[in-house]
C-alpha atoms as a PDB file:
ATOM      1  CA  UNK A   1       5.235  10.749  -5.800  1.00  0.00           C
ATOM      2  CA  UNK A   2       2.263  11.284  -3.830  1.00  0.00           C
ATOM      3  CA  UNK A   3      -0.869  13.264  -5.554  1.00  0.00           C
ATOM      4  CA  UNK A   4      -1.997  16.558  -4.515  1.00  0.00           C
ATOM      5  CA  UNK A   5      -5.154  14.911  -3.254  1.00  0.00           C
ATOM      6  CA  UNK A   6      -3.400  12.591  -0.953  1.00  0.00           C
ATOM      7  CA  UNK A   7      -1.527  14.987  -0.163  1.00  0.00           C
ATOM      8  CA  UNK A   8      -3.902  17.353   1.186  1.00  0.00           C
ATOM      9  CA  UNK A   9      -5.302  14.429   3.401  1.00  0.00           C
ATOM     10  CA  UNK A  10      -2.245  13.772   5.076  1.00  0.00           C
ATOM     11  CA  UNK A  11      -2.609  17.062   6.704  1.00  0.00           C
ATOM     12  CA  UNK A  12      -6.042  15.579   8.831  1.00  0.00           C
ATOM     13  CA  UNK A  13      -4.066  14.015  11.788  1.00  0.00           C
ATOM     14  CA  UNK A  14      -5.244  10.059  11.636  1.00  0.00           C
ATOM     15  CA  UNK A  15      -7.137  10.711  14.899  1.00  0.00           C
ATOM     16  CA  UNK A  16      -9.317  13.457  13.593  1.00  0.00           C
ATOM     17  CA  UNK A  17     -10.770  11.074  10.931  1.00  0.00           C
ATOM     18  CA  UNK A  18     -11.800   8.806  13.673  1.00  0.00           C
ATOM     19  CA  UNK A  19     -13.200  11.450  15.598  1.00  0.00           C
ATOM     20  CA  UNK A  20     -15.069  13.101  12.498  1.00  0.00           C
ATOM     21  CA  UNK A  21     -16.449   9.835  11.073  1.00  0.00           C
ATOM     22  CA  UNK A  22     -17.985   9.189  14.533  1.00  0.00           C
ATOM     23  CA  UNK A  23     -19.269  12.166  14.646  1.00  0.00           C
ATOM     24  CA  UNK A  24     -21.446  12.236  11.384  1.00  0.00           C
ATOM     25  CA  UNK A  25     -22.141   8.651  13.147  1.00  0.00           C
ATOM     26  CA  UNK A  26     -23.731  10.285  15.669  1.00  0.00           C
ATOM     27  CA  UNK A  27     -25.369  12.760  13.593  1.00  0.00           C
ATOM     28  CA  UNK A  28     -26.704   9.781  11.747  1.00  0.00           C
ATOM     29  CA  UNK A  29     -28.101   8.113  15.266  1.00  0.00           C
ATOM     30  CA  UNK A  30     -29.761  11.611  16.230  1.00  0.00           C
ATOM     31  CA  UNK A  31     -31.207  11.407  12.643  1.00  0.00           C
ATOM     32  CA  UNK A  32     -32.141   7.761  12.045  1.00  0.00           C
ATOM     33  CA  UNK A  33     -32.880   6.892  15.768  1.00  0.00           C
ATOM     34  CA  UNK A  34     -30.399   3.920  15.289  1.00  0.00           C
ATOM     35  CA  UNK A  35     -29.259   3.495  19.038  1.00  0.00           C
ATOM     36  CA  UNK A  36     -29.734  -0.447  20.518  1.00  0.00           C
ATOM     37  CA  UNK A  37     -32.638  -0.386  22.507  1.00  0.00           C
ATOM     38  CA  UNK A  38     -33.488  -3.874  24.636  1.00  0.00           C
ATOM     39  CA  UNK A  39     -31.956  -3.511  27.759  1.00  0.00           C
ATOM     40  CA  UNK A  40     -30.151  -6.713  27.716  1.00  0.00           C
ATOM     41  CA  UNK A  41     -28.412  -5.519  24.462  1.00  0.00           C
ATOM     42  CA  UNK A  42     -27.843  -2.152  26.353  1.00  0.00           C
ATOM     43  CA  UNK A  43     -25.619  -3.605  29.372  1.00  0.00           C
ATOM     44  CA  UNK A  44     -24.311  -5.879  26.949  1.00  0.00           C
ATOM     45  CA  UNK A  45     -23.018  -3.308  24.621  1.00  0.00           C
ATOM     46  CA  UNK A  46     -22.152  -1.596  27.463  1.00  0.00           C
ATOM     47  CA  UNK A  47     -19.743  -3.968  29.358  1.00  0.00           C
ATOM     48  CA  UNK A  48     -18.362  -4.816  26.315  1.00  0.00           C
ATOM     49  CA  UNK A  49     -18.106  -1.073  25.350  1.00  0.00           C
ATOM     50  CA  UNK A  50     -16.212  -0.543  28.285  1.00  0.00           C
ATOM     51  CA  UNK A  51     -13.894  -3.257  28.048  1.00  0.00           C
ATOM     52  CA  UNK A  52     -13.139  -2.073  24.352  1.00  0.00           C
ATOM     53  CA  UNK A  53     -12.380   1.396  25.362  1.00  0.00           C
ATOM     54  CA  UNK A  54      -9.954   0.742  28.376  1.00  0.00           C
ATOM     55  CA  UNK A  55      -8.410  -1.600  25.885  1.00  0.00           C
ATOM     56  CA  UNK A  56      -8.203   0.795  23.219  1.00  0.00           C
ATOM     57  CA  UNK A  57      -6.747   3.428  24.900  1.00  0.00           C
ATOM     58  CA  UNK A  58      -4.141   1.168  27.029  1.00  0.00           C
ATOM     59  CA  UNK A  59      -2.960  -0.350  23.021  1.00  0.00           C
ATOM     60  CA  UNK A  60      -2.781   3.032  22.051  1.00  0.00           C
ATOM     61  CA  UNK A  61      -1.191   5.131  24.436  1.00  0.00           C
ATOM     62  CA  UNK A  62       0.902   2.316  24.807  1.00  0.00           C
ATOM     63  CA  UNK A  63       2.123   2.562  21.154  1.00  0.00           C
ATOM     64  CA  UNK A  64       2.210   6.122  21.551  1.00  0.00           C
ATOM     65  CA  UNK A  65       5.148   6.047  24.448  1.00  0.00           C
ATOM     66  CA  UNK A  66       7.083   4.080  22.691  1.00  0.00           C
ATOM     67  CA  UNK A  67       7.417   6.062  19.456  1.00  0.00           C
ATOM     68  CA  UNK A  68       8.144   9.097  22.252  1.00  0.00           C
ATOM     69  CA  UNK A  69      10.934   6.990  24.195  1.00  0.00           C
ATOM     70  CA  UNK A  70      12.179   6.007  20.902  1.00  0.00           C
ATOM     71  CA  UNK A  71      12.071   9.786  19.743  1.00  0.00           C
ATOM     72  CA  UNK A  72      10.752   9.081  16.352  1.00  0.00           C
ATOM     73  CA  UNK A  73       7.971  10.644  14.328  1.00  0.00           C
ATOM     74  CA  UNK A  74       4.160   9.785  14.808  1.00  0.00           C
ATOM     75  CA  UNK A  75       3.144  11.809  11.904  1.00  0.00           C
ATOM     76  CA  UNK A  76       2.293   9.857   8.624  1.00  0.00           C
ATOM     77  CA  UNK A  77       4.582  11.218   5.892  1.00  0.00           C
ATOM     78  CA  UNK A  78       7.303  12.030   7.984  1.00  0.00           C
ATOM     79  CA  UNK A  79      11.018  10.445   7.825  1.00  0.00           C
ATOM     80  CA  UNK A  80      11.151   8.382  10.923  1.00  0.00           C
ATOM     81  CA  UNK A  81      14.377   7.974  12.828  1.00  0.00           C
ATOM     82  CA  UNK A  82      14.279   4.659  14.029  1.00  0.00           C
ATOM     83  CA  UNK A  83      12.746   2.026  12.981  1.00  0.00           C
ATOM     84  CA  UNK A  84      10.220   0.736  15.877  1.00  0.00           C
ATOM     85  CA  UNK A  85       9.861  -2.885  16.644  1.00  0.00           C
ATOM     86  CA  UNK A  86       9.163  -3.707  20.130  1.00  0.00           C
ATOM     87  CA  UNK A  87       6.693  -3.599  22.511  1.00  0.00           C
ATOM     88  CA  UNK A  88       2.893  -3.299  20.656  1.00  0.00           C
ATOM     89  CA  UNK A  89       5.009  -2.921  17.414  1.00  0.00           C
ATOM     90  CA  UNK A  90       5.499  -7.105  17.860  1.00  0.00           C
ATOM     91  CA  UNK A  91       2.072  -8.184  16.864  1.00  0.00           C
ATOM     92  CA  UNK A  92       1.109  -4.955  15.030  1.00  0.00           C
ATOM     93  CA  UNK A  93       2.512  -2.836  12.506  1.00  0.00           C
ATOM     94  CA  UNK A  94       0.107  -0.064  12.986  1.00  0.00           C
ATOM     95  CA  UNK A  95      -0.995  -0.831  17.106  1.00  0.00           C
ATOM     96  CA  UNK A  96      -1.740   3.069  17.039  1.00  0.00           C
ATOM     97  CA  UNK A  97      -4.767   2.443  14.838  1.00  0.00           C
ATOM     98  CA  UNK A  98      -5.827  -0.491  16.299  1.00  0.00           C
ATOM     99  CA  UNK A  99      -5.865   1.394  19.392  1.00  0.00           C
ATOM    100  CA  UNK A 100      -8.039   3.891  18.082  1.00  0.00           C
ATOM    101  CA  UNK A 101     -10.459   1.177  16.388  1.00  0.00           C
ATOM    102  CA  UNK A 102     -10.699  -0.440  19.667  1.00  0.00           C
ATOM    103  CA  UNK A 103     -11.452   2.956  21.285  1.00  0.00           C
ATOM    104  CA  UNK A 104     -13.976   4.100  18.500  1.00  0.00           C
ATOM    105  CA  UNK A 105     -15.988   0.544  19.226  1.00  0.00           C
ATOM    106  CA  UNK A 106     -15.771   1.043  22.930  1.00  0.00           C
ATOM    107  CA  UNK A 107     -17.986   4.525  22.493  1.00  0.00           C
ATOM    108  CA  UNK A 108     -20.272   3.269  20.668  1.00  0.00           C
ATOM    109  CA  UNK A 109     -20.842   0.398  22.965  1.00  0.00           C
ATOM    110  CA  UNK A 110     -20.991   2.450  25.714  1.00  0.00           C
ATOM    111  CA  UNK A 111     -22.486   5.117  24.344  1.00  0.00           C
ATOM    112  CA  UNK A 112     -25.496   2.501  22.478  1.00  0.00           C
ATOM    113  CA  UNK A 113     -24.750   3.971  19.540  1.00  0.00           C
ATOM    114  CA  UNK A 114     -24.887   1.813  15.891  1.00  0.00           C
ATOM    115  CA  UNK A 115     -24.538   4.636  13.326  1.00  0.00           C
ATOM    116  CA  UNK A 116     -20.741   5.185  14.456  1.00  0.00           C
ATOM    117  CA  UNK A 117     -19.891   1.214  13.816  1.00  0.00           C
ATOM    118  CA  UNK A 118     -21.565   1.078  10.441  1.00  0.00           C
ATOM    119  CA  UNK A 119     -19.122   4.503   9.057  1.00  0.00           C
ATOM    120  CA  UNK A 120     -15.968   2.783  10.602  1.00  0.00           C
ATOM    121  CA  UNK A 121     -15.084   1.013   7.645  1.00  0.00           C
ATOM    122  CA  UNK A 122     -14.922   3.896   5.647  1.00  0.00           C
ATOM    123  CA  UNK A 123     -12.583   5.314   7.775  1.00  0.00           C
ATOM    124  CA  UNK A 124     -10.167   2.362   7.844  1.00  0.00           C
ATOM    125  CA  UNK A 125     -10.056   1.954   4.668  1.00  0.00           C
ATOM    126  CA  UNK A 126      -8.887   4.878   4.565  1.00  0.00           C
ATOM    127  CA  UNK A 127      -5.850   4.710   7.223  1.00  0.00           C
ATOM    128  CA  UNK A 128      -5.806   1.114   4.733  1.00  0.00           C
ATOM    129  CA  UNK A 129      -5.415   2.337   1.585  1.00  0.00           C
ATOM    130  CA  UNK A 130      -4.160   6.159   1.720  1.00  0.00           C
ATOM    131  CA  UNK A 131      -2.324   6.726   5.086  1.00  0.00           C
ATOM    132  CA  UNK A 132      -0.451   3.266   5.777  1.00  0.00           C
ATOM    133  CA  UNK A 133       0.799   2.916   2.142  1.00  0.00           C
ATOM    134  CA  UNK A 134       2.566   6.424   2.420  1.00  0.00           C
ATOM    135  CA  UNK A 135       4.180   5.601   6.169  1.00  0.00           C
ATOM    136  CA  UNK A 136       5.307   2.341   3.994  1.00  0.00           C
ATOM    137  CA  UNK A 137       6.644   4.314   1.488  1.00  0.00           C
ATOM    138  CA  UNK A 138       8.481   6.566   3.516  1.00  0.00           C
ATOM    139  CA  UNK A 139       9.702   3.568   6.014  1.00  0.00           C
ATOM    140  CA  UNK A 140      10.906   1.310   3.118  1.00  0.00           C
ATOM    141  CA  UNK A 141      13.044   4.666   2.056  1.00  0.00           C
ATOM    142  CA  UNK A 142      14.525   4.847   5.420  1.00  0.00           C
ATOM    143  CA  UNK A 143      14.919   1.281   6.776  1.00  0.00           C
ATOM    144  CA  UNK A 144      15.536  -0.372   3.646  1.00  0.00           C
ATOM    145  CA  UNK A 145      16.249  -3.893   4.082  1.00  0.00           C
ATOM    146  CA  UNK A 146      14.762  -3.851   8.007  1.00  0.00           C
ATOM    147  CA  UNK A 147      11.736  -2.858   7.169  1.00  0.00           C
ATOM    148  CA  UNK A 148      11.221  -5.287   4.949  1.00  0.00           C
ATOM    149  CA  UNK A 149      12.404  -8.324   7.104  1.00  0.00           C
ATOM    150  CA  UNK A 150       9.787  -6.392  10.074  1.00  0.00           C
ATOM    151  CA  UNK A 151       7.001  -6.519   7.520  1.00  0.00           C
ATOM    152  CA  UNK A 152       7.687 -10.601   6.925  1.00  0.00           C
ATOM    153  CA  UNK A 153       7.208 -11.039  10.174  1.00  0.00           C
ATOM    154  CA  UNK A 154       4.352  -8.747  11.274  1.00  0.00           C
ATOM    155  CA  UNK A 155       1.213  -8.242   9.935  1.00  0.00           C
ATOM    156  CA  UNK A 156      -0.235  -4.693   8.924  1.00  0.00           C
ATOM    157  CA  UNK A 157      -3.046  -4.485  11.334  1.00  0.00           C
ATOM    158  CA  UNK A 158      -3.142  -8.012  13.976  1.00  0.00           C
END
């Protein structure tokens, strides 16, 4: 039984934490003035930035498609209706939040930002601890058996 706390965050959509935690990150870096500065650092961090991104959003829109094709649920909480294992869902349990971690790094490369990086953490641990265990929940009720022998064989994050 989930707890009236938990809950009431399951009702922030997963990529609305990402979006608010960098956001206070960049409150943080108008604040504290943390940005990278040399200019080796700054192509650097941009390159790589880049890269991160384009990956990100490729992993994640990726994952996205084929919860779509598959028509299941992407909502945490939610009874899905098949149990996905293919494509991204090989090497990830949860390639929709790597995705997004990928993309979230790939800003602040880009954007030379080090505020954002330092709050991530909080907000995995998060999707860790409070959002993944309920999908579990809900896919263990579900899938049974399957889901067990998919979690055996692939990790939680990569």
């Amino acid at each position: 039984m989930l707890s009236k706390t938990t809950k009431l965050l399951m009702h922030v959509p997963v990529p609305w934490v990402y979006l608010l935690t960098y956001l206070c990150g960049v409150g943080l870096e108008l604040v504290c003035r943390g940005s990278i500065h040399s200019s080796e650092t700054h192509l650097t961090s941009g390159i790589v930035g880049s890269a991160l991104f384009v990956m990100g959003i490729v992993i994640a829109a990726w994952s996205w498609l084929i919860f779509y094709r598959a028509r299941t649920t992407t909502i945490p909480g939610r009874h899905s209706s098949k149990l996905v294992t293919w494509g991204t869902y090989r090497f990830s349990r949860n390639p929709m939040y790597v995705g997004l971690i990928f993309t979230y790094l790939g800003e602040a490369g880009i954007l030379h930002q080090i505020w954002p990086v330092i709050l991530l953490p909080l907000t995995v641990s998060y999707v860790n601890w409070i959002v993944i265990p309920v999908e579990e929940a809900r896919l263990r009720e579900v899938f049974e058996l399957a889901y067990q022998a998919y979690c055996v064989k692939v990790r939680r994050w990569i």
